[in-house]
PDB file of N, CA and C in Angstrom:
ATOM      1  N   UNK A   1    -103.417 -86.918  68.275  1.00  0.00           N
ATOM      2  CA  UNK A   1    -103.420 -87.660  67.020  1.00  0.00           C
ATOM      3  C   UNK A   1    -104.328 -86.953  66.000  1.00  0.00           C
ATOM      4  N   UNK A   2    -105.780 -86.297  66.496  1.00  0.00           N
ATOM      5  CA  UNK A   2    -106.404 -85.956  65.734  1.00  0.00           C
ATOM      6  C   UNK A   2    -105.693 -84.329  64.686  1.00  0.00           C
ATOM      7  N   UNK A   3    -104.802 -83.834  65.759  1.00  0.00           N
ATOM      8  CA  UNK A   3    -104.354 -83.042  64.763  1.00  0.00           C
ATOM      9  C   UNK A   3    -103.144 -83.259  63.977  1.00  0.00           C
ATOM     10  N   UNK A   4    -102.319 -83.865  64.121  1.00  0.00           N
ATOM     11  CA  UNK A   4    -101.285 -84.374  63.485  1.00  0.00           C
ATOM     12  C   UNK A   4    -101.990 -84.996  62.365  1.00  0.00           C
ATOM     13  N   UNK A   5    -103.519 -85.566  62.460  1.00  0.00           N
ATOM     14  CA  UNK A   5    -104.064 -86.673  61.348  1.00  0.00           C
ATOM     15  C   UNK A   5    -104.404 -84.722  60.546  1.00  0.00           C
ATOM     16  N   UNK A   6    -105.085 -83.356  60.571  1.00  0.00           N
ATOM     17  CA  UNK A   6    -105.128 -82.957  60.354  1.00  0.00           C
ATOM     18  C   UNK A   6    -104.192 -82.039  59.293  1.00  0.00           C
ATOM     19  N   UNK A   7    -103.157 -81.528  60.449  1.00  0.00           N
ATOM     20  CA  UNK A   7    -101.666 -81.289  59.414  1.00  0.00           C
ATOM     21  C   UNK A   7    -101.723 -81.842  58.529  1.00  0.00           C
ATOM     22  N   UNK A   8    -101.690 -83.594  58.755  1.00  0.00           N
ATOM     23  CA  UNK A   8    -101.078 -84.411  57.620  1.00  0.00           C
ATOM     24  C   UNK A   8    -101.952 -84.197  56.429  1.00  0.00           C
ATOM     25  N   UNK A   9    -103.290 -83.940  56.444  1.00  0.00           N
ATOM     26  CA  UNK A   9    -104.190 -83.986  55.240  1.00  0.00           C
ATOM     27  C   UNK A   9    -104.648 -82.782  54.523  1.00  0.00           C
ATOM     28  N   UNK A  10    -103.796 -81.675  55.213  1.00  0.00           N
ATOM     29  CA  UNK A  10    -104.125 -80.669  55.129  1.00  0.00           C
ATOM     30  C   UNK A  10    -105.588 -79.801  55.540  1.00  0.00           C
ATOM     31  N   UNK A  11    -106.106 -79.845  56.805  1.00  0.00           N
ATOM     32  CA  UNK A  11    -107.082 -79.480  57.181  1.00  0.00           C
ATOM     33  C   UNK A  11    -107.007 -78.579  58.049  1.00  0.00           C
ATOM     34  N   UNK A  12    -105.752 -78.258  58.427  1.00  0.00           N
ATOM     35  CA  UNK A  12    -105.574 -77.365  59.596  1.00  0.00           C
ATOM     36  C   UNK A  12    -104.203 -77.138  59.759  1.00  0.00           C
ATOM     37  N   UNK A  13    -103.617 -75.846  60.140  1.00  0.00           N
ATOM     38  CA  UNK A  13    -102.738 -75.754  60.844  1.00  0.00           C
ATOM     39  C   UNK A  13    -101.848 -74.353  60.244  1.00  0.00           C
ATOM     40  N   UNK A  14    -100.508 -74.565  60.059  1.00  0.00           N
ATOM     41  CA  UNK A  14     -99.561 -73.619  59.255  1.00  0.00           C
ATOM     42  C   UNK A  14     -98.766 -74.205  58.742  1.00  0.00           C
ATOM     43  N   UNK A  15     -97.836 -73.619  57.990  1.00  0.00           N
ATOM     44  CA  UNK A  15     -96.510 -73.704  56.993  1.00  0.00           C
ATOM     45  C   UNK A  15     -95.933 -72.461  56.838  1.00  0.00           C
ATOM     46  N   UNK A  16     -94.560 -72.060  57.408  1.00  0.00           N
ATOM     47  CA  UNK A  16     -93.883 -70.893  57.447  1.00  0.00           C
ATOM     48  C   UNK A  16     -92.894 -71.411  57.025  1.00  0.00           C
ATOM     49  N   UNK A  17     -92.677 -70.669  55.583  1.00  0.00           N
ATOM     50  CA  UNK A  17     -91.519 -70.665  54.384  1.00  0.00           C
ATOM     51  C   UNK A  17     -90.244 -69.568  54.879  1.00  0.00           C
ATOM     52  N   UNK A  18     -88.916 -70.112  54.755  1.00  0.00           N
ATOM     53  CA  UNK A  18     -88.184 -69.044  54.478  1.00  0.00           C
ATOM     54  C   UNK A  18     -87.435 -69.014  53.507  1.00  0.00           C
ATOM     55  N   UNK A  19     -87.648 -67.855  52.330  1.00  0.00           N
ATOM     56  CA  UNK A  19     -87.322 -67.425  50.913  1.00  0.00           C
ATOM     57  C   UNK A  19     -86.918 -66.350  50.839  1.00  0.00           C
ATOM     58  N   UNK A  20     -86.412 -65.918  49.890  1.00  0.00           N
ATOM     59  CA  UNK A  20     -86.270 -64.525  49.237  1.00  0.00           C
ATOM     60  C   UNK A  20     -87.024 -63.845  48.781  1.00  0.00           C
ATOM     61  N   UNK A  21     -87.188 -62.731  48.687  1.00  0.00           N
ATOM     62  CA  UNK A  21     -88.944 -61.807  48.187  1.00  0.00           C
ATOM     63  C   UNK A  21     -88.564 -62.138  46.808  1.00  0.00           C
ATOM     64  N   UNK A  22     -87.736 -61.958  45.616  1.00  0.00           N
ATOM     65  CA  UNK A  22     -87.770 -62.492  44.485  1.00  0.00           C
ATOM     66  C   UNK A  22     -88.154 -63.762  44.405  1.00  0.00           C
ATOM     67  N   UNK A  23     -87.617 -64.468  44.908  1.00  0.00           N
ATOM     68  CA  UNK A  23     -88.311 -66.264  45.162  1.00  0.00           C
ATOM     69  C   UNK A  23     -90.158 -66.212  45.169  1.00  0.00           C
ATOM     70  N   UNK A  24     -90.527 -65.173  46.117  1.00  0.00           N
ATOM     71  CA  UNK A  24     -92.098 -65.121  46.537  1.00  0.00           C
ATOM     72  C   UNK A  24     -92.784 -64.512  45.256  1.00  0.00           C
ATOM     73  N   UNK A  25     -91.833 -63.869  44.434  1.00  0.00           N
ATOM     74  CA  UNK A  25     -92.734 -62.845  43.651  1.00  0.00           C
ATOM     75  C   UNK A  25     -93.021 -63.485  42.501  1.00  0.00           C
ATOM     76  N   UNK A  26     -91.546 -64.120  41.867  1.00  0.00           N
ATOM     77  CA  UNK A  26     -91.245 -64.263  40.722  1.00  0.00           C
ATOM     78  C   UNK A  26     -91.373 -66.058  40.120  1.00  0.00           C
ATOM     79  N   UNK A  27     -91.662 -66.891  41.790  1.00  0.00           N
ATOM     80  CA  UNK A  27     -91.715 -68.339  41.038  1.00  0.00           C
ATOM     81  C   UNK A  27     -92.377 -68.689  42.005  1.00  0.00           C
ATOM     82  N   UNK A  28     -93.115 -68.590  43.301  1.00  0.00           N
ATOM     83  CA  UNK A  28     -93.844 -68.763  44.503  1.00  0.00           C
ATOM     84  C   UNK A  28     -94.826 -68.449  44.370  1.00  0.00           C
ATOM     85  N   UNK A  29     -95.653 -67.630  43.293  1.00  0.00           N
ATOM     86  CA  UNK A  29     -97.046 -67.045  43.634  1.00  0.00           C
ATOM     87  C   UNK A  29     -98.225 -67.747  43.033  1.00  0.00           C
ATOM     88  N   UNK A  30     -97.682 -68.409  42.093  1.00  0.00           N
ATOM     89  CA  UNK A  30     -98.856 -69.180  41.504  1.00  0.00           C
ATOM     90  C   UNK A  30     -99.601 -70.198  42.267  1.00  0.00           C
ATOM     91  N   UNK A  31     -98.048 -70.887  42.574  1.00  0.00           N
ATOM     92  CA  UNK A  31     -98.271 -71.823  43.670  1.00  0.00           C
ATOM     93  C   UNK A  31     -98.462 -71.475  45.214  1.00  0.00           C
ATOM     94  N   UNK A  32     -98.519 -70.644  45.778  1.00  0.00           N
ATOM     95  CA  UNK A  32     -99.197 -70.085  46.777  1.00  0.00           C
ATOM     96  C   UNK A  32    -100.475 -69.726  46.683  1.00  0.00           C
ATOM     97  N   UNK A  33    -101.108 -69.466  45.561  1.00  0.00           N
ATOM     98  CA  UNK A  33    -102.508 -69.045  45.628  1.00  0.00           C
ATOM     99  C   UNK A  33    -103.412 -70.534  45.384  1.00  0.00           C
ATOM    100  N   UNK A  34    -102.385 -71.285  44.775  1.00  0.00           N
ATOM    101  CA  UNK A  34    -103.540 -72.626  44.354  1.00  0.00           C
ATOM    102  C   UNK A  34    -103.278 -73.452  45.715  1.00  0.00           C
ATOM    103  N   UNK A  35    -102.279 -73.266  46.337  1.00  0.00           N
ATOM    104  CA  UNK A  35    -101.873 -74.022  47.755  1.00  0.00           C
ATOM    105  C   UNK A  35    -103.177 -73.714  48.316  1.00  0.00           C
ATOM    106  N   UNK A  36    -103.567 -72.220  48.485  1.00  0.00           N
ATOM    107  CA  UNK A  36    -104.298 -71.213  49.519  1.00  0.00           C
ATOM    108  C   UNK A  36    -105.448 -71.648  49.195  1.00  0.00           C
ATOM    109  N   UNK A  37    -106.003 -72.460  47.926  1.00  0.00           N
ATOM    110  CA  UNK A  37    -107.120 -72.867  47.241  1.00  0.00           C
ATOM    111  C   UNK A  37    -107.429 -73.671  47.157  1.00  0.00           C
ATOM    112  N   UNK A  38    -106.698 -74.957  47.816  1.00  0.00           N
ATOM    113  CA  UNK A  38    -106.834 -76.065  47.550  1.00  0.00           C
ATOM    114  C   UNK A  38    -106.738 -76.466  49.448  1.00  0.00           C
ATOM    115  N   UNK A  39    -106.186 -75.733  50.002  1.00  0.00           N
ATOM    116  CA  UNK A  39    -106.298 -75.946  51.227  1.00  0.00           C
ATOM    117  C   UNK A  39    -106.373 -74.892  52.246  1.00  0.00           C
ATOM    118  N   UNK A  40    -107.448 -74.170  52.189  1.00  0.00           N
ATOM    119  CA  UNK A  40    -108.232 -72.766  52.792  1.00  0.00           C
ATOM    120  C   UNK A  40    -107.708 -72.649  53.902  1.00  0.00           C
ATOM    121  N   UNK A  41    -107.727 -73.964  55.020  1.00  0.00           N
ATOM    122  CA  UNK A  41    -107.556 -73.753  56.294  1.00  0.00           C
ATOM    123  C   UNK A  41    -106.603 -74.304  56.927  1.00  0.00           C
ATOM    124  N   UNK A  42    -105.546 -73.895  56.128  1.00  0.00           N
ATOM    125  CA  UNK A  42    -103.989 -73.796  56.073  1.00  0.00           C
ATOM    126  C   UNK A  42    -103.624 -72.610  55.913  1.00  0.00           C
ATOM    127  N   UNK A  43    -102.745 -72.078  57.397  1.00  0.00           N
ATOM    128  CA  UNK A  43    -102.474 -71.026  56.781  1.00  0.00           C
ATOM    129  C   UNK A  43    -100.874 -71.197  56.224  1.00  0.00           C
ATOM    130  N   UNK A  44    -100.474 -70.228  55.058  1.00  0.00           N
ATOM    131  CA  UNK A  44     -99.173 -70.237  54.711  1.00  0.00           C
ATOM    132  C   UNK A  44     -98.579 -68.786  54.966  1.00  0.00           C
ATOM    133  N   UNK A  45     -97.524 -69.143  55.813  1.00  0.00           N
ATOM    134  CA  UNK A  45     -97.041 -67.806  55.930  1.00  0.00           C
ATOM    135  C   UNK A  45     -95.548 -67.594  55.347  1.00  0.00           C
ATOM    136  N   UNK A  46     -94.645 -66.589  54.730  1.00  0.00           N
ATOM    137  CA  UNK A  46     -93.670 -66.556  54.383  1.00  0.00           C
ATOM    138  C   UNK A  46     -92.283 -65.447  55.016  1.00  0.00           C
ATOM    139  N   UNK A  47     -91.545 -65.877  55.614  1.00  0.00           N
ATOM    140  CA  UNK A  47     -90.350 -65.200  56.180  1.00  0.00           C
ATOM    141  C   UNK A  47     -89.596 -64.572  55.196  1.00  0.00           C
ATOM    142  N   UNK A  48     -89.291 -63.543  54.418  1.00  0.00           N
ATOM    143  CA  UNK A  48     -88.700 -62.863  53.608  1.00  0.00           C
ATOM    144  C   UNK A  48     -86.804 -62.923  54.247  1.00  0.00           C
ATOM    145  N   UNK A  49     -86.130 -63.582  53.821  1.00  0.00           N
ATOM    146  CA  UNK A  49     -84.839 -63.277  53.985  1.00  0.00           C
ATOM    147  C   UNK A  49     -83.454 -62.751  52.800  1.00  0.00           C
ATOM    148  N   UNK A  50     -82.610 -62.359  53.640  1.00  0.00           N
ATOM    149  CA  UNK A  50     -81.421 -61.566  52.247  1.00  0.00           C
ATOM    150  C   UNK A  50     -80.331 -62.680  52.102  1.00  0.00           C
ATOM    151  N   UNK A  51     -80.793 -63.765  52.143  1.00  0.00           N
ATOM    152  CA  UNK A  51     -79.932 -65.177  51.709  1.00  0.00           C
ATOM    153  C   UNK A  51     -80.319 -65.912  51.865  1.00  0.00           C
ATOM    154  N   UNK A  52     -79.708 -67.851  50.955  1.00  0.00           N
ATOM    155  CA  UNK A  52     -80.012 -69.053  51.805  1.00  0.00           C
ATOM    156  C   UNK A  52     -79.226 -68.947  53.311  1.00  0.00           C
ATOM    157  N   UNK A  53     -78.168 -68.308  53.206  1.00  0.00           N
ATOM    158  CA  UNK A  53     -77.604 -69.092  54.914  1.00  0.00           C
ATOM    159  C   UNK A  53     -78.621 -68.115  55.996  1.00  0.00           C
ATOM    160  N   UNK A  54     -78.797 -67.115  55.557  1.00  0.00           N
ATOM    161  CA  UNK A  54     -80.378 -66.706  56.848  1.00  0.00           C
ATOM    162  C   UNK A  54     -81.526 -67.436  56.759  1.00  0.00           C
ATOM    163  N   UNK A  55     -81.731 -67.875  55.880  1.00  0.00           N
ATOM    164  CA  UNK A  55     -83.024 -68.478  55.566  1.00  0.00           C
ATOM    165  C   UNK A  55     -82.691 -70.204  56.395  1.00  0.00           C
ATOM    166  N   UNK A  56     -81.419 -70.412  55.976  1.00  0.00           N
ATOM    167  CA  UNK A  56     -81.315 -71.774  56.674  1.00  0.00           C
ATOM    168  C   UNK A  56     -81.109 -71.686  58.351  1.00  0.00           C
ATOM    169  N   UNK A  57     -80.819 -70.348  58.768  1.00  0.00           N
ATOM    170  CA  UNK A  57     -80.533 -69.784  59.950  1.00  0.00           C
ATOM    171  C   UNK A  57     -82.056 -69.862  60.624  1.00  0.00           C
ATOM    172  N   UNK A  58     -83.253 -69.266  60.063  1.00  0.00           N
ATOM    173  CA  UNK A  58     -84.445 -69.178  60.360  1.00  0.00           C
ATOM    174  C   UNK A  58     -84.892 -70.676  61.111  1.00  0.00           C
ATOM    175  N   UNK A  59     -84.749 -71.573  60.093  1.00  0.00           N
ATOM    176  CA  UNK A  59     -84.950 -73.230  59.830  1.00  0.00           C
ATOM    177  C   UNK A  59     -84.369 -73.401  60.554  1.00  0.00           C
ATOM    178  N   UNK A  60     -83.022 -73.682  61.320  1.00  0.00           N
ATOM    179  CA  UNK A  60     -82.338 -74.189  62.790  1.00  0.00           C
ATOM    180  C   UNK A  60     -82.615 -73.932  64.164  1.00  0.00           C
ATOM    181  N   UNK A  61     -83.178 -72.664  63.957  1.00  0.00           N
ATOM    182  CA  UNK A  61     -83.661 -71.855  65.404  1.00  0.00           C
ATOM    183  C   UNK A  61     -85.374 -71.969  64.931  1.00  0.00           C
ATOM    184  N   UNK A  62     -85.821 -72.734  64.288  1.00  0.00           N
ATOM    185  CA  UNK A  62     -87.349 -73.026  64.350  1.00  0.00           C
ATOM    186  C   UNK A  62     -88.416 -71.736  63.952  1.00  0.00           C
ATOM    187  N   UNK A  63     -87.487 -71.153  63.294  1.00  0.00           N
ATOM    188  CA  UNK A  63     -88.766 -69.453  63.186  1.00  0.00           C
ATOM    189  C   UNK A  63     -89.797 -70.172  62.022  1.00  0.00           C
ATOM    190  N   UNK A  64     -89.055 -70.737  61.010  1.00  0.00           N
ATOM    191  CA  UNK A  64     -90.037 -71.494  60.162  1.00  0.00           C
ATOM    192  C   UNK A  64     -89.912 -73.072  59.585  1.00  0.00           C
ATOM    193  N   UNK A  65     -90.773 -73.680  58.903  1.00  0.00           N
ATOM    194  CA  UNK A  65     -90.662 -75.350  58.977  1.00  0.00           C
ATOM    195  C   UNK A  65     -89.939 -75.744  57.569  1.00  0.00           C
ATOM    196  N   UNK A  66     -89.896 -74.756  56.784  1.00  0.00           N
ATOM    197  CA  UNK A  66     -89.693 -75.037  55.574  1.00  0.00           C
ATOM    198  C   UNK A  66     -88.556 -73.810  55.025  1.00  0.00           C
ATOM    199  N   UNK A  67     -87.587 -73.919  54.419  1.00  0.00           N
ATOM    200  CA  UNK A  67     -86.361 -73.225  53.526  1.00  0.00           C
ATOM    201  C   UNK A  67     -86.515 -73.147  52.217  1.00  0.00           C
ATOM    202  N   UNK A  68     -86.678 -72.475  51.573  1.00  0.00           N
ATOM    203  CA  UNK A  68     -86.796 -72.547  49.823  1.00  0.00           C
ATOM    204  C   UNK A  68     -85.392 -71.554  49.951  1.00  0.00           C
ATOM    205  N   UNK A  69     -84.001 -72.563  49.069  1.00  0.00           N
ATOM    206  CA  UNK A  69     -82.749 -71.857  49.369  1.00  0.00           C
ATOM    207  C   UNK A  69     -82.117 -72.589  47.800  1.00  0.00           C
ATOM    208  N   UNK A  70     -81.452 -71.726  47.386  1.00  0.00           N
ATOM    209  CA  UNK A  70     -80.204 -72.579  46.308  1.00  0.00           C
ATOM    210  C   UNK A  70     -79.483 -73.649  47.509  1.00  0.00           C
ATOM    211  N   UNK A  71     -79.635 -74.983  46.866  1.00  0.00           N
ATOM    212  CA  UNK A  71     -78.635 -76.073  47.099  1.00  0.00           C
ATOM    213  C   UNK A  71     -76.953 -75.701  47.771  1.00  0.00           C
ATOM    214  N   UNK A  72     -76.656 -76.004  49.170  1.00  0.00           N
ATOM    215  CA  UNK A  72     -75.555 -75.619  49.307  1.00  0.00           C
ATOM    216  C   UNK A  72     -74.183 -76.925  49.941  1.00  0.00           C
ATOM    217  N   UNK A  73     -72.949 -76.717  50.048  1.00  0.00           N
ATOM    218  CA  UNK A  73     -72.756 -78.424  50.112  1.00  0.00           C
ATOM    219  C   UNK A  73     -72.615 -78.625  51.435  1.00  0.00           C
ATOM    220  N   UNK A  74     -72.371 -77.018  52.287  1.00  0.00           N
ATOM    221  CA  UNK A  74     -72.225 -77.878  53.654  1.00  0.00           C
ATOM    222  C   UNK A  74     -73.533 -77.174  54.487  1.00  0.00           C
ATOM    223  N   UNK A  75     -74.526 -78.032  54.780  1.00  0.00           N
ATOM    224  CA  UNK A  75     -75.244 -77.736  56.133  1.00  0.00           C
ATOM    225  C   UNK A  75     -75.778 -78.638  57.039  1.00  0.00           C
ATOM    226  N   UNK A  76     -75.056 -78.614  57.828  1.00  0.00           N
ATOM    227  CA  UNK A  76     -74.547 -79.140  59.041  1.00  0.00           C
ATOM    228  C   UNK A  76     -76.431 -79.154  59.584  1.00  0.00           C
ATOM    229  N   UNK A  77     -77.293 -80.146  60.166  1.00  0.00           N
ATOM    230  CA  UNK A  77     -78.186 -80.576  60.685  1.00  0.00           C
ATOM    231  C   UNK A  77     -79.345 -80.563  59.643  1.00  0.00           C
ATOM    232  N   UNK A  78     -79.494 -80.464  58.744  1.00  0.00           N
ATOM    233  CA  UNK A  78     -80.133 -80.010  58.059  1.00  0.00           C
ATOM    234  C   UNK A  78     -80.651 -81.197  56.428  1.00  0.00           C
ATOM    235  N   UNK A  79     -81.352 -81.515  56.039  1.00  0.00           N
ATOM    236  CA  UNK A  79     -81.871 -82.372  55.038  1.00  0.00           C
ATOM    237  C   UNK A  79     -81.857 -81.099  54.040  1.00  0.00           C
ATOM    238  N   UNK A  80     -81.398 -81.420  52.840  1.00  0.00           N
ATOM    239  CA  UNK A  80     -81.940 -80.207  51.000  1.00  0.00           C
ATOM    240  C   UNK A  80     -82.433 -81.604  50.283  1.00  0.00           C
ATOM    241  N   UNK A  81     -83.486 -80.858  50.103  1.00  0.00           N
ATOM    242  CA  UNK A  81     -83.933 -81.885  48.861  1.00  0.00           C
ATOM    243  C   UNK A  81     -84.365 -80.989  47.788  1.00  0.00           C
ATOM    244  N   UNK A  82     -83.596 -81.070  46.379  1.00  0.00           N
ATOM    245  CA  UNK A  82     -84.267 -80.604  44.928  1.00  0.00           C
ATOM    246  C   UNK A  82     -85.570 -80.592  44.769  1.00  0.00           C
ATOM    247  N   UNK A  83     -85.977 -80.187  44.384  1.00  0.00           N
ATOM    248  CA  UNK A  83     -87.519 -79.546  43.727  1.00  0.00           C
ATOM    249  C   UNK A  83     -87.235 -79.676  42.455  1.00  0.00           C
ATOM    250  N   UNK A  84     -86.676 -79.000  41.713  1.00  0.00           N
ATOM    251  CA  UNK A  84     -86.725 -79.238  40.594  1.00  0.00           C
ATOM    252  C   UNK A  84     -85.623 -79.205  39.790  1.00  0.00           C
ATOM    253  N   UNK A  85     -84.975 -79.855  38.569  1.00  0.00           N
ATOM    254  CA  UNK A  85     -84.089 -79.734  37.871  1.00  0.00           C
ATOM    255  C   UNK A  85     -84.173 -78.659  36.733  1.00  0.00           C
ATOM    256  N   UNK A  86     -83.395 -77.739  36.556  1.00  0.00           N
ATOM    257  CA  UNK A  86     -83.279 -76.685  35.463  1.00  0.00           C
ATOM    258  C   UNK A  86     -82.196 -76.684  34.476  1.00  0.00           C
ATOM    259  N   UNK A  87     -82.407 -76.655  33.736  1.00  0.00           N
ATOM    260  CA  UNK A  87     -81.100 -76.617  32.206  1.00  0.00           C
ATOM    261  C   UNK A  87     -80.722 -75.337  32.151  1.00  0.00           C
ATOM    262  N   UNK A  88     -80.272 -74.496  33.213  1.00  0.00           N
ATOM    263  CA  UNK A  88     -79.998 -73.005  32.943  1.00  0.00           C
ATOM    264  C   UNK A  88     -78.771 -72.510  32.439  1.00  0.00           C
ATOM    265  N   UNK A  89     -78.243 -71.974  31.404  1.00  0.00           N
ATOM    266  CA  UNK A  89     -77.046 -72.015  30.903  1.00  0.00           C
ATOM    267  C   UNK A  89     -76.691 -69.997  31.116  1.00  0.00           C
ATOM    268  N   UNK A  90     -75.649 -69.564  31.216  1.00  0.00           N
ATOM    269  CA  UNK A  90     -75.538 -68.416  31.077  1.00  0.00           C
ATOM    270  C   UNK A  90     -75.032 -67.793  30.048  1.00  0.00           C
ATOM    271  N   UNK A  91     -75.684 -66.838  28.965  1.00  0.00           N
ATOM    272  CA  UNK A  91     -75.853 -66.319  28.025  1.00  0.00           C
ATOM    273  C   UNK A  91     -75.403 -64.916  27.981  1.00  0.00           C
ATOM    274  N   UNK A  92     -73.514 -64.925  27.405  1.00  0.00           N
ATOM    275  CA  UNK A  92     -73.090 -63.379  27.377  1.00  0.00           C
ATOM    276  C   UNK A  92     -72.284 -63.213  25.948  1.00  0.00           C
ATOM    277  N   UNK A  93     -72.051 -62.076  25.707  1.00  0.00           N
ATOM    278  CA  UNK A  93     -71.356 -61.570  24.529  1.00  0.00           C
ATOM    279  C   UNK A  93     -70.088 -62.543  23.933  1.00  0.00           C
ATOM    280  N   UNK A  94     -69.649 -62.933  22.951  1.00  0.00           N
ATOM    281  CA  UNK A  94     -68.879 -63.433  22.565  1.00  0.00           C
ATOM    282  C   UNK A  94     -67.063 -63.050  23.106  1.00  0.00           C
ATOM    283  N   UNK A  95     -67.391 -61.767  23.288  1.00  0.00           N
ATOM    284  CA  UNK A  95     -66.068 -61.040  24.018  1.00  0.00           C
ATOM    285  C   UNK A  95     -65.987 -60.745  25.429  1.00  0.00           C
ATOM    286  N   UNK A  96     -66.917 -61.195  26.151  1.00  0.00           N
ATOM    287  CA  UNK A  96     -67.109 -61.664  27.529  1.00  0.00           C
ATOM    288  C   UNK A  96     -65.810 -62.054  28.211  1.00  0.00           C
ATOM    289  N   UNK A  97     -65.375 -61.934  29.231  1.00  0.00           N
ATOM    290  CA  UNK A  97     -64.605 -62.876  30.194  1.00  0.00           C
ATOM    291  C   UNK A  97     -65.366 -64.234  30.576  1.00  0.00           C
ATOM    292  N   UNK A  98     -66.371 -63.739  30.760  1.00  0.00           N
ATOM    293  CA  UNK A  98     -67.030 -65.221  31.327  1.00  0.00           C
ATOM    294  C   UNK A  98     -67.593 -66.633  30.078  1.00  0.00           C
ATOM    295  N   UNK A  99     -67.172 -65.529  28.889  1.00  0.00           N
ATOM    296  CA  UNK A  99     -67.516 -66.448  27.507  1.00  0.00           C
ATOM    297  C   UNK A  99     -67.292 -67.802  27.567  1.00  0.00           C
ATOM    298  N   UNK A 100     -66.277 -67.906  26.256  1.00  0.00           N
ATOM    299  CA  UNK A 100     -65.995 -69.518  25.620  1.00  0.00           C
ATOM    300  C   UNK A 100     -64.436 -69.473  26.662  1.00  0.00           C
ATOM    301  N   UNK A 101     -64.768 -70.559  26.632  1.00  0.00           N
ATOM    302  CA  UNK A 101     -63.087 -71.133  27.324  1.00  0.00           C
ATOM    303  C   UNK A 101     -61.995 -71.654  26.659  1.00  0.00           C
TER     304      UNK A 101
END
């Protein structure tokens, strides 16, 4: 109990992420260092993978506790929960294929 009361409060233990190294570099680092700062004796460790379905692959076979993955519709044993909502629109040339419709 006493360490589970630990985990829970953050006083001890680990957290092994599986992400993408762009994920770690480019939107993970801020918040990894204030994580690392706010709870010293925690360690955080991160699994570098070349997709969500490896990364969700990692997460089924237990290599790590946590998935940072784009939202996908089918995974079979598995809980996604959003983090955050984004208004991201994609922005190309007027003579684009992928333009106006």
């Amino acid at each position: 109990m006493r360490l589970l009361d630990e985990l829970r409060t953050g006083r001890h233990g680990s957290v092994a992420i599986a992400t993408g190294s762009t994920t770690i570099r480019h939107f993970m680092g801020a918040s990894a260092k204030e994580f690392r700062h706010t709870f010293p004796d925690v360690r955080l460790e991160f699994h570098t993978e070349r997709s969500s379905e490896r990364c969700l692959d990692a997460l089924r076979t237990g290599l790590v506790e946590l998935a940072w993955v784009t939202i996908t519709p089918d995974v079979h044993g598995l809980e996604q929960r959003p983090v955050t909502d984004l208004d991201w629109v994609l922005a190309v040339h007027r003579d684009d294929p992928l333009g106006p419709v």
